[in-house]
C-alpha atoms as a PDB file:
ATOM      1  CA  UNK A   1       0.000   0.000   0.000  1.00  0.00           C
ATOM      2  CA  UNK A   2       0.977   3.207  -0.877  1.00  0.00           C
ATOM      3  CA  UNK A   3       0.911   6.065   1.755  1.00  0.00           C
ATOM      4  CA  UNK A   4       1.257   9.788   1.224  1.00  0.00           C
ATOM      5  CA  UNK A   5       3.308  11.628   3.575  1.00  0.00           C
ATOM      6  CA  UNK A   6       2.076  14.556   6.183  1.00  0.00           C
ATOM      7  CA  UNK A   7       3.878  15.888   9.207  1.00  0.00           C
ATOM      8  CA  UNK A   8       1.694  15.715  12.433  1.00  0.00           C
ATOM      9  CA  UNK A   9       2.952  18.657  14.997  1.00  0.00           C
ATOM     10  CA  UNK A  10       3.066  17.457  18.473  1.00  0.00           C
ATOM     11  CA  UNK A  11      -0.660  19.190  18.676  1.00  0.00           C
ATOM     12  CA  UNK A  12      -1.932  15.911  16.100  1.00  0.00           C
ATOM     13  CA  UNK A  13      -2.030  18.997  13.567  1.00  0.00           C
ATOM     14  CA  UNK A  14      -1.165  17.970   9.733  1.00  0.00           C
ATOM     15  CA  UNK A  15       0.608  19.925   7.719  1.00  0.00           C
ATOM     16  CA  UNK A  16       2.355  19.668   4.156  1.00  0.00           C
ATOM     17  CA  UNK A  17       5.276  18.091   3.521  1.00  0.00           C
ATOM     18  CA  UNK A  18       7.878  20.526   2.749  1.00  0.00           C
ATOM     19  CA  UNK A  19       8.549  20.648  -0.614  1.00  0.00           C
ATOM     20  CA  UNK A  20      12.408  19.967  -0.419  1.00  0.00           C
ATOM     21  CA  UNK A  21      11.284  16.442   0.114  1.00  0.00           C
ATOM     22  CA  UNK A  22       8.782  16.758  -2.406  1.00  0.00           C
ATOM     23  CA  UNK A  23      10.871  17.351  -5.537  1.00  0.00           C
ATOM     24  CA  UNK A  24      10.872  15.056  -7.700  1.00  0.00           C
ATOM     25  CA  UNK A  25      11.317  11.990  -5.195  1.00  0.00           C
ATOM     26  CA  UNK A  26      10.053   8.564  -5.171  1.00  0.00           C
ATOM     27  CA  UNK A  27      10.397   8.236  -1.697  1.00  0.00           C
ATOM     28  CA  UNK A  28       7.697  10.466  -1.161  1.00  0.00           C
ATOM     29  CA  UNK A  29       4.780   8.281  -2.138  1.00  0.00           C
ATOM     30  CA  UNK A  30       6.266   5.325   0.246  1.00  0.00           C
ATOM     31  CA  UNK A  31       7.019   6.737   3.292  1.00  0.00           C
ATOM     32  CA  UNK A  32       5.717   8.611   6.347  1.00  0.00           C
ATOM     33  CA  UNK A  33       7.139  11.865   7.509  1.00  0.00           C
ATOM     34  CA  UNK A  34       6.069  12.233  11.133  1.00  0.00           C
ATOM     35  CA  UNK A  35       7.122  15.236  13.849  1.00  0.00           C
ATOM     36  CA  UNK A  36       8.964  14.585  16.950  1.00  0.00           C
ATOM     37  CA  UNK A  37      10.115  16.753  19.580  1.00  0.00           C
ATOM     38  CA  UNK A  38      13.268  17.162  17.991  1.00  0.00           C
ATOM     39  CA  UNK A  39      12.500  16.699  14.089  1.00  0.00           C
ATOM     40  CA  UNK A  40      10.715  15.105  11.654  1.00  0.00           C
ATOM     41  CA  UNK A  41      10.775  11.284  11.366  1.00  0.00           C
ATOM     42  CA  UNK A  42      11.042   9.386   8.101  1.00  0.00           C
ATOM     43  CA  UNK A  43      10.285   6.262   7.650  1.00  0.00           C
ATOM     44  CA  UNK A  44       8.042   3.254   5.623  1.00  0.00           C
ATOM     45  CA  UNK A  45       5.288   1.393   6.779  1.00  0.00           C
ATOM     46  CA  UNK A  46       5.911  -1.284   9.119  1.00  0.00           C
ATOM     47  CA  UNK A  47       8.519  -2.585  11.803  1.00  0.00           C
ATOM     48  CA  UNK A  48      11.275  -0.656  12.611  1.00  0.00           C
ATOM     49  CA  UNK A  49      14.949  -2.555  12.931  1.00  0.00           C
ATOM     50  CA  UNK A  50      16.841   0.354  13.985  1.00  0.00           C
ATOM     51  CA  UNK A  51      17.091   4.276  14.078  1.00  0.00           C
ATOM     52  CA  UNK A  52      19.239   6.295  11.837  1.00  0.00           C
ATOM     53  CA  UNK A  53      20.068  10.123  13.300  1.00  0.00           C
ATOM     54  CA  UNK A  54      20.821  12.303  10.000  1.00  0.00           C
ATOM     55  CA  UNK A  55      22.490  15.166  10.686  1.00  0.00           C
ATOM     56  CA  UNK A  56      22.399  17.343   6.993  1.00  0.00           C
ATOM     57  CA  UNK A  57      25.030  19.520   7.132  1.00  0.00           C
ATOM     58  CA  UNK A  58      23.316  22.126   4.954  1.00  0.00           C
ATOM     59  CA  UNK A  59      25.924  24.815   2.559  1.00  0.00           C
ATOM     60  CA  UNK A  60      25.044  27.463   4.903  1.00  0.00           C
ATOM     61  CA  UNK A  61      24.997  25.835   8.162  1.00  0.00           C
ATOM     62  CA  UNK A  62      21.420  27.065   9.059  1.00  0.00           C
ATOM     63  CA  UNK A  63      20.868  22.728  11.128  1.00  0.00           C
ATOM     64  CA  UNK A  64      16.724  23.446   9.149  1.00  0.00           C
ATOM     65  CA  UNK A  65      16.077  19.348   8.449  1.00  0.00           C
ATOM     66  CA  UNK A  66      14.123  20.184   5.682  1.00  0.00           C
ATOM     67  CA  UNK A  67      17.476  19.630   3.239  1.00  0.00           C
ATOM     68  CA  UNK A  68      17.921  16.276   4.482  1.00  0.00           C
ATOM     69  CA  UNK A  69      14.319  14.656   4.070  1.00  0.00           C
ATOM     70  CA  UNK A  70      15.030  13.455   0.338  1.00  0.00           C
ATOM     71  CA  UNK A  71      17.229  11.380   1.547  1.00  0.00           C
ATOM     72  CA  UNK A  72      16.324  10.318   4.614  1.00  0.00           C
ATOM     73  CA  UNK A  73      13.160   9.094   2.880  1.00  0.00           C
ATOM     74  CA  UNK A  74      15.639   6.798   0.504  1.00  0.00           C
ATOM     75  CA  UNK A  75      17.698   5.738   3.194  1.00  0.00           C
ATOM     76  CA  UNK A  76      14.424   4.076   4.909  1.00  0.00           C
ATOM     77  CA  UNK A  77      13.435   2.921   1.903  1.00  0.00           C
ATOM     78  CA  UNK A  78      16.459   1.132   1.419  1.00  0.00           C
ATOM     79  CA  UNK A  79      17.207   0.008   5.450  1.00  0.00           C
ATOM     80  CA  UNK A  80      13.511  -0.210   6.868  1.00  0.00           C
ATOM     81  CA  UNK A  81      15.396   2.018   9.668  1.00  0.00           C
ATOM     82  CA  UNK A  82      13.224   5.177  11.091  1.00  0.00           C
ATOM     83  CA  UNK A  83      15.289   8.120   9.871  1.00  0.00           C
ATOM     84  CA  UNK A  84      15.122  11.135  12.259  1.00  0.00           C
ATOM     85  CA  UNK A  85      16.341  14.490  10.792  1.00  0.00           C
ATOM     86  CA  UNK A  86      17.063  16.327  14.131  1.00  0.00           C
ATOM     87  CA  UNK A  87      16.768  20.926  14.158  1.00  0.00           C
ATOM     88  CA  UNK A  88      20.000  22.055  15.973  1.00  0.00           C
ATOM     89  CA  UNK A  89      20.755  25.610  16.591  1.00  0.00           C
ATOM     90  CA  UNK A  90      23.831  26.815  13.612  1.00  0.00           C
ATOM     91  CA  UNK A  91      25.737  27.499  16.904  1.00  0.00           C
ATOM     92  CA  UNK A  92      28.152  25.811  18.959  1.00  0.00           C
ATOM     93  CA  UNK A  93      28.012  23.910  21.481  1.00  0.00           C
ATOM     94  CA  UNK A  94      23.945  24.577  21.073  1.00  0.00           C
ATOM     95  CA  UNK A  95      24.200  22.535  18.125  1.00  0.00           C
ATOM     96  CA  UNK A  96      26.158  19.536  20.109  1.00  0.00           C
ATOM     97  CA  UNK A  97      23.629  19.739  22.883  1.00  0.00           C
ATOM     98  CA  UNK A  98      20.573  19.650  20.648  1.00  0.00           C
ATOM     99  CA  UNK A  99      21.919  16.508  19.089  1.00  0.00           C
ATOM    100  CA  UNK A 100      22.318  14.959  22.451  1.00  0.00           C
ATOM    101  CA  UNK A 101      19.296  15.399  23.154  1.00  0.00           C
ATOM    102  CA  UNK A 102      18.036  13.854  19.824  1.00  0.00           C
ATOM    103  CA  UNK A 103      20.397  11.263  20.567  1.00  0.00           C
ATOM    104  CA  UNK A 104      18.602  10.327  24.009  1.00  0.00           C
ATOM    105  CA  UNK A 105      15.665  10.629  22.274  1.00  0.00           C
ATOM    106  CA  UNK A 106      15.916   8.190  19.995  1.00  0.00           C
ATOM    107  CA  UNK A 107      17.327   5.558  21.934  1.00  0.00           C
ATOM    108  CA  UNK A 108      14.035   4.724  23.744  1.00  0.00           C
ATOM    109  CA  UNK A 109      12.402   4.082  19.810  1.00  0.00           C
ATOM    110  CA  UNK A 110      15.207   1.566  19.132  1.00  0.00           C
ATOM    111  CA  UNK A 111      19.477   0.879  18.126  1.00  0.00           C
ATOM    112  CA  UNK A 112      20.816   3.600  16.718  1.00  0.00           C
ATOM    113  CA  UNK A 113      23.410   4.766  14.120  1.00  0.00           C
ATOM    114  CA  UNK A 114      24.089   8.450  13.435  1.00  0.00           C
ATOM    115  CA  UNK A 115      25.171   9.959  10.346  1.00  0.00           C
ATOM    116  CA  UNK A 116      26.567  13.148   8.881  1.00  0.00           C
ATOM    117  CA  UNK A 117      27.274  14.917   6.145  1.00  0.00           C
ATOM    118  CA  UNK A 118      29.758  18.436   6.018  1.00  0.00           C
ATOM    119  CA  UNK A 119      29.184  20.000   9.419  1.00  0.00           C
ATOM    120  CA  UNK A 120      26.655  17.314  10.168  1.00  0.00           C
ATOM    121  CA  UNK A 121      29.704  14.475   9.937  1.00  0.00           C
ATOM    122  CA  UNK A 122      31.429  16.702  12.268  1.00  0.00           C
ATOM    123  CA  UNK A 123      28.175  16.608  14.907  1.00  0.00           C
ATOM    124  CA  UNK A 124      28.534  12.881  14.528  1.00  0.00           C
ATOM    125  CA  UNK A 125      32.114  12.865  15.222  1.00  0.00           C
ATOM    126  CA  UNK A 126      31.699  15.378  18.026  1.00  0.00           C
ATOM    127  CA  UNK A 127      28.931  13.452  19.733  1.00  0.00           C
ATOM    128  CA  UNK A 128      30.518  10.049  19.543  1.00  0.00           C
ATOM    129  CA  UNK A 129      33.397  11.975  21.827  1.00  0.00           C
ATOM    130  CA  UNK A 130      30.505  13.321  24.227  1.00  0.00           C
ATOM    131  CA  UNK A 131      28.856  10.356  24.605  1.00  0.00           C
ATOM    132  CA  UNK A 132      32.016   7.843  25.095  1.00  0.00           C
ATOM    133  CA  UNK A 133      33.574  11.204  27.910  1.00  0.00           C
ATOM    134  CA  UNK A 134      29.849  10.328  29.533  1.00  0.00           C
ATOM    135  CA  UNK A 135      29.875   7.097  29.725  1.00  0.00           C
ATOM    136  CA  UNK A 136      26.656   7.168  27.522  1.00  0.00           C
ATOM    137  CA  UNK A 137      26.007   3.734  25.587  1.00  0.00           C
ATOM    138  CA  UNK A 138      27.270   4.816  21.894  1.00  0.00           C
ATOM    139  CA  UNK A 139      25.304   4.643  18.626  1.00  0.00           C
ATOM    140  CA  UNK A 140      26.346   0.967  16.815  1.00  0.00           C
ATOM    141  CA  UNK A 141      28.455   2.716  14.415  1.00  0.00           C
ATOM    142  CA  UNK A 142      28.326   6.098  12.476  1.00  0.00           C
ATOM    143  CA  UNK A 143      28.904   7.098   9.177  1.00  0.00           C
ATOM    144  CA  UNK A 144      30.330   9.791   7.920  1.00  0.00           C
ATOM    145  CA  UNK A 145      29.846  11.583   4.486  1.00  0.00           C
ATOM    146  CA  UNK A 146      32.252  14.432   2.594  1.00  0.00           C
ATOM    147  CA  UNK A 147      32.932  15.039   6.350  1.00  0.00           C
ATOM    148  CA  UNK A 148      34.343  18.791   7.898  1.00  0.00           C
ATOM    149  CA  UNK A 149      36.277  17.928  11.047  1.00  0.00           C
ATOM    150  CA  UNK A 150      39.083  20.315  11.621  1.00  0.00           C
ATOM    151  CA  UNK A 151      37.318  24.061  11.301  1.00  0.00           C
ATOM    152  CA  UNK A 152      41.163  25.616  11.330  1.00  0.00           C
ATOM    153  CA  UNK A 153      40.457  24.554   7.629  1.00  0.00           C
ATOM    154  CA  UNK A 154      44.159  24.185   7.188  1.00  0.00           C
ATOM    155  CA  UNK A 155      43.724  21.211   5.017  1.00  0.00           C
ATOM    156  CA  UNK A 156      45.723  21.317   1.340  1.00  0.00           C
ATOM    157  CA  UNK A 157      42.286  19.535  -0.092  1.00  0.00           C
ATOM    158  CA  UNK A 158      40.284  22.883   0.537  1.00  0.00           C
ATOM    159  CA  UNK A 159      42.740  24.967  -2.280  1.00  0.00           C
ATOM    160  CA  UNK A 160      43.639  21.793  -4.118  1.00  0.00           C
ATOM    161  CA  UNK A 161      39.778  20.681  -4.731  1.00  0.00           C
ATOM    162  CA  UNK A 162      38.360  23.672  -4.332  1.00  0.00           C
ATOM    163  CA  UNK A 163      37.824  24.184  -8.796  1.00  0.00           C
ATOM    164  CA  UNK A 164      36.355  20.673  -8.708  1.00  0.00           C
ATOM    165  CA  UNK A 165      32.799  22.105  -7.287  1.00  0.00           C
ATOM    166  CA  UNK A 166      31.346  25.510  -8.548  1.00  0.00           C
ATOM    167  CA  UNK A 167      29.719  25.878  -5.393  1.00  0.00           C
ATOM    168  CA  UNK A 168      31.874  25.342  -3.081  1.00  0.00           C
ATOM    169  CA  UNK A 169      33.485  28.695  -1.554  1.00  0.00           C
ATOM    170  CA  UNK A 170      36.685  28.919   0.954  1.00  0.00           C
ATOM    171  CA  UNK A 171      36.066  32.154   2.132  1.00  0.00           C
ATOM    172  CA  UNK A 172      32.707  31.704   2.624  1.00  0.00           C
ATOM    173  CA  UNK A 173      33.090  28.482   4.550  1.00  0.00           C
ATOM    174  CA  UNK A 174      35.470  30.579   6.872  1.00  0.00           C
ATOM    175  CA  UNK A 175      33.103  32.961   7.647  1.00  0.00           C
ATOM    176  CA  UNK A 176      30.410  30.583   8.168  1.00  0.00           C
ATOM    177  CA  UNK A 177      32.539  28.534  10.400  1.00  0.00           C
ATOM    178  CA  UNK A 178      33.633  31.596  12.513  1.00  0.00           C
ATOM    179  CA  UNK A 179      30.140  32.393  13.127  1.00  0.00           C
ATOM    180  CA  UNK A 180      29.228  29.076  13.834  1.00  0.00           C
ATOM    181  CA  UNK A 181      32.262  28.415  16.375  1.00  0.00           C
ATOM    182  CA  UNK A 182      31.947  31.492  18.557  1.00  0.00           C
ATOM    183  CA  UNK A 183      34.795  31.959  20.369  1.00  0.00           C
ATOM    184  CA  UNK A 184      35.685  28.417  20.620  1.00  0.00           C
ATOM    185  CA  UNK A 185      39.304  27.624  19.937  1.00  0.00           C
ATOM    186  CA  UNK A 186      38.832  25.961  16.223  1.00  0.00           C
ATOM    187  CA  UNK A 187      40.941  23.029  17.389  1.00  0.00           C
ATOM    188  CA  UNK A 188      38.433  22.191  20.547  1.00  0.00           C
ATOM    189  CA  UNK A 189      38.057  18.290  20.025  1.00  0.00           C
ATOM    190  CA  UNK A 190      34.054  18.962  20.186  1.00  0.00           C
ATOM    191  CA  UNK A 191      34.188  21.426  17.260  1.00  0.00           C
ATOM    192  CA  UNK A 192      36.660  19.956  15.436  1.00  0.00           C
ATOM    193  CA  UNK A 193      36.674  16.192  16.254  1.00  0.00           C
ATOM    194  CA  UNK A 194      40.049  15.729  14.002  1.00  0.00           C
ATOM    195  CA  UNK A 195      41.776  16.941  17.357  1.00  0.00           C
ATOM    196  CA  UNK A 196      39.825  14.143  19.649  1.00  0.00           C
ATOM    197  CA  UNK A 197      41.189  11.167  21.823  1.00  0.00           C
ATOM    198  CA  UNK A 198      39.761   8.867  19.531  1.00  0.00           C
ATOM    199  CA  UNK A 199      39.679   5.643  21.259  1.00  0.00           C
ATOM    200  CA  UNK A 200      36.836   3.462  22.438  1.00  0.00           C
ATOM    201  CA  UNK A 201      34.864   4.947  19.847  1.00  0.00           C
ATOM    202  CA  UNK A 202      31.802   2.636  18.017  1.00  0.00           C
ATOM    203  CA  UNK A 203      32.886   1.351  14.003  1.00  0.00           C
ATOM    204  CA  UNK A 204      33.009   4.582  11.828  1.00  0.00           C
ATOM    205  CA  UNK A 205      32.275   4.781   7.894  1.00  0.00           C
ATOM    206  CA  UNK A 206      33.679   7.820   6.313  1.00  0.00           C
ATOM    207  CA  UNK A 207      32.466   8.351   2.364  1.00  0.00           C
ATOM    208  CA  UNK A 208      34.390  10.713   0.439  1.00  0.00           C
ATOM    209  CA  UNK A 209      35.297  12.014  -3.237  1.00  0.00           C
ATOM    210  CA  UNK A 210      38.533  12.177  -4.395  1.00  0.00           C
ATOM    211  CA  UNK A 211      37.687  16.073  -5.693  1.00  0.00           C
ATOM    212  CA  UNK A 212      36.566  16.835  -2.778  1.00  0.00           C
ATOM    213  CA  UNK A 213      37.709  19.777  -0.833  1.00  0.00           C
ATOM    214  CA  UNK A 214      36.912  17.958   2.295  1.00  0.00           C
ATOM    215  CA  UNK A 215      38.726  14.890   1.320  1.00  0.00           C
ATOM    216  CA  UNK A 216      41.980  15.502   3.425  1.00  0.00           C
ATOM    217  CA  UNK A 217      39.814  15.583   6.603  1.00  0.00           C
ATOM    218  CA  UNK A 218      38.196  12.397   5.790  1.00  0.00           C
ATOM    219  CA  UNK A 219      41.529  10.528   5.637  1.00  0.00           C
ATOM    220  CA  UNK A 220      43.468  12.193   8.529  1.00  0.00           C
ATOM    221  CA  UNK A 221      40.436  11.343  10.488  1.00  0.00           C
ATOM    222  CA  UNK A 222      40.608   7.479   9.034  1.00  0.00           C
ATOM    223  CA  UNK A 223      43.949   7.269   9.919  1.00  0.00           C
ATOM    224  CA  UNK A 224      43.820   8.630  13.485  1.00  0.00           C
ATOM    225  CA  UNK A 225      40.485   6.603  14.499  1.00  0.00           C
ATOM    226  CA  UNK A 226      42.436   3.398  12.959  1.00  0.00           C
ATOM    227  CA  UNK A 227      45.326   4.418  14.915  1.00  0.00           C
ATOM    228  CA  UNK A 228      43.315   4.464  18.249  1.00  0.00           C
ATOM    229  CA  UNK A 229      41.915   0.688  17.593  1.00  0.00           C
ATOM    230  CA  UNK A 230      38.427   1.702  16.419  1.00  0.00           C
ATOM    231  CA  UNK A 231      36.967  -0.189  13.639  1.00  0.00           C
ATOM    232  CA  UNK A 232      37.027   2.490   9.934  1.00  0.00           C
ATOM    233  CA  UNK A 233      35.923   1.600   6.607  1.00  0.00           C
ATOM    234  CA  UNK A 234      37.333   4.823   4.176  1.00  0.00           C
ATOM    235  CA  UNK A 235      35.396   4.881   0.864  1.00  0.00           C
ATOM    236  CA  UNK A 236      36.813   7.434  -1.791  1.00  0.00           C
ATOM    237  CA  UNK A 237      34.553   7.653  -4.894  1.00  0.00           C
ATOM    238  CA  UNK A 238      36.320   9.588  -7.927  1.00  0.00           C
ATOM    239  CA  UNK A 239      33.983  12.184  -7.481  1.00  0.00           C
ATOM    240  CA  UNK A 240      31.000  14.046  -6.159  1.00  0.00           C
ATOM    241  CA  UNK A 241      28.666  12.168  -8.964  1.00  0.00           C
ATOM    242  CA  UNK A 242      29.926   8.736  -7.918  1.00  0.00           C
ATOM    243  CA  UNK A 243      29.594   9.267  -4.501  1.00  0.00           C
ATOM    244  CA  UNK A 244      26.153  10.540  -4.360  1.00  0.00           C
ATOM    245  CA  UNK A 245      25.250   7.587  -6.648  1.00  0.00           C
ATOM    246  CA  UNK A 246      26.879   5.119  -3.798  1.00  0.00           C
ATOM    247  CA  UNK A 247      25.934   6.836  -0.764  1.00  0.00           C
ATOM    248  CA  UNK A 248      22.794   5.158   0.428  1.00  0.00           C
ATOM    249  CA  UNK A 249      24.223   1.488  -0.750  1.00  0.00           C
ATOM    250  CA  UNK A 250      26.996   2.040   1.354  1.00  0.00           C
ATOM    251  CA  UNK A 251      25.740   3.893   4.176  1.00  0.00           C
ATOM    252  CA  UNK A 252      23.305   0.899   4.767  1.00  0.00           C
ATOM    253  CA  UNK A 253      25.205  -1.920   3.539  1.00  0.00           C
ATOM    254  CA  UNK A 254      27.417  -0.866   7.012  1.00  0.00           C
ATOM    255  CA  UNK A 255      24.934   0.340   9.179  1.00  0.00           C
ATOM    256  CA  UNK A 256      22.733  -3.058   8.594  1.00  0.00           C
ATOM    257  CA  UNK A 257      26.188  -5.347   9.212  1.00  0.00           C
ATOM    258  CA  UNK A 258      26.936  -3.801  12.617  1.00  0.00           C
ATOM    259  CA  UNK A 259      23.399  -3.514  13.724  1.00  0.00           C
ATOM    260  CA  UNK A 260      23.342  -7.156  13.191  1.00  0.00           C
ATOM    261  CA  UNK A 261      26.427  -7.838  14.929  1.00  0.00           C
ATOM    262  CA  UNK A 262      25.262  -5.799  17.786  1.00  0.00           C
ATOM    263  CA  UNK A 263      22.137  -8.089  17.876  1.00  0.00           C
ATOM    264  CA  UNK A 264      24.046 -11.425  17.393  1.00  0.00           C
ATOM    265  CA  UNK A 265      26.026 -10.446  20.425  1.00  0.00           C
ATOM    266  CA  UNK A 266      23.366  -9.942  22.873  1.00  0.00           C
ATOM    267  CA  UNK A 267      21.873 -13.274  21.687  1.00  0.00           C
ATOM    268  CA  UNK A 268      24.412 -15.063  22.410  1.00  0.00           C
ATOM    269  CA  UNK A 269      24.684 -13.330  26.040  1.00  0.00           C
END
């Protein structure tokens, strides 16, 4: 059966579904989009097996969900997980705080895995780090897409790539990340995870491009994690079209083996 997707405001209100999810998407036909306190959910009819948080790191870092509900409606299409697009203040640490509480949210609806993409990835990272300092229960892994985790944006990648998308501004992005970081110390290991203690953290996925001007973050991160004993798979497309086409197969190709694994364990305990 088909359903048509509304939102539902915590008041059992129904509203439209915003059109960035509308746009020319399959998805929208097959899934439900459903309010929570702390963002829309998106997911198909029937059981859930886990929760995805996705964290769309929108161009200008406004942490709207709207963006993100495209694909968040194919990534439950493709996983059967309940994808949860949290709103986080474009500040910092707000931003960190309202994805904890998304976080703690969501682990009452079922096992989760968090992913990010651009300043999302790095919201990932950064709560990872919270949650292991805490002694909070992690996610089962996280994934992280054309990640930014090292705001000094000192990486080569950012001059070297930087022709290789139209869009894609330095100078812009510094702003941006100034405004966004306050006056936190761009190397704080909660702002820019690429600075962390990275051990004892749950299996990571990072997805890059090789033109992208993000890339170098994406494999100093790789190395470090590996370095610390947690579990990486590094996936570099050869560019932004090939990883876009990739994304969802290998976002849930990962997330679905470690769920499992997760589940396997406690049956055998």
């Amino acid at each position: 059966m088909m359903i048509t997707p509304a939102y539902e405001d915590p008041t059992g209100a129904r509203t439209e579904v915003p059109q960035a999810f509308e746009r020319g998407s399959a998805a929208a036909s097959d899934v439900l989009v459903e309010e929570s306190p702390v963002g829309p959910i998106v997911r198909r009819p029937g059981p859930v097996e886990f929760t995805v948080i996705y964290l769309h790191g929108n161009r200008d870092m406004s942490g709207a969900p709207e963006p993100g509900l495209d694909f968040a409606g194919r990534l439950a299409l493709r996983t059967g997980a309940a994808v949860l697009c949290p709103r986080y203040r474009p500040e910092f640490p707000a931003a960190l705080d309202d994805v904890h509480v998304a976080y703690d949210h969501s682990r009452a609806m079922a096992p989760v895995v968090v992913v990010g993409e651009r300043l999302g990835a790095g919201l990932a990272a950064a709560l990872l780090i919270r949650l292991r300092d805490l002694g909070v229960a992690p996610p089962r892994c996280a994934v992280l897409v054309s990640a930014l985790l090292d705001l000094t944006l000192g990486a080569p990648s950012l001059l070297l790539n930087a022709g290789a998308d139209s869009t894609f501004d330095v100078a812009e992005l510094q702003r941006q990340v100034t405004r966004y970081a306050g006056g936190t110390p761009p190397t704080d290991p909660l702002l820019s995870p690429l600075y962390a203690n990275l051990h004892g953290l749950p299996p990571i996925q990072l997805l890059a491009a090789g033109n992208d001007p993000l890339l170098d973050d994406s494999l100093a991160f790789a190395a470090r994690a590996a370095r610390a004993a947690v579990p990486v798979d590094l996936r570099v497309r050869p560019d932004g079209g090939a990883l876009r086409a990739r994304t969802v197969m290998d976002l849930a190709v990962f997330a679905e083996t470690w769920t499992s694994a997760a589940r396997s364990s406690h049956a055998r305990h």
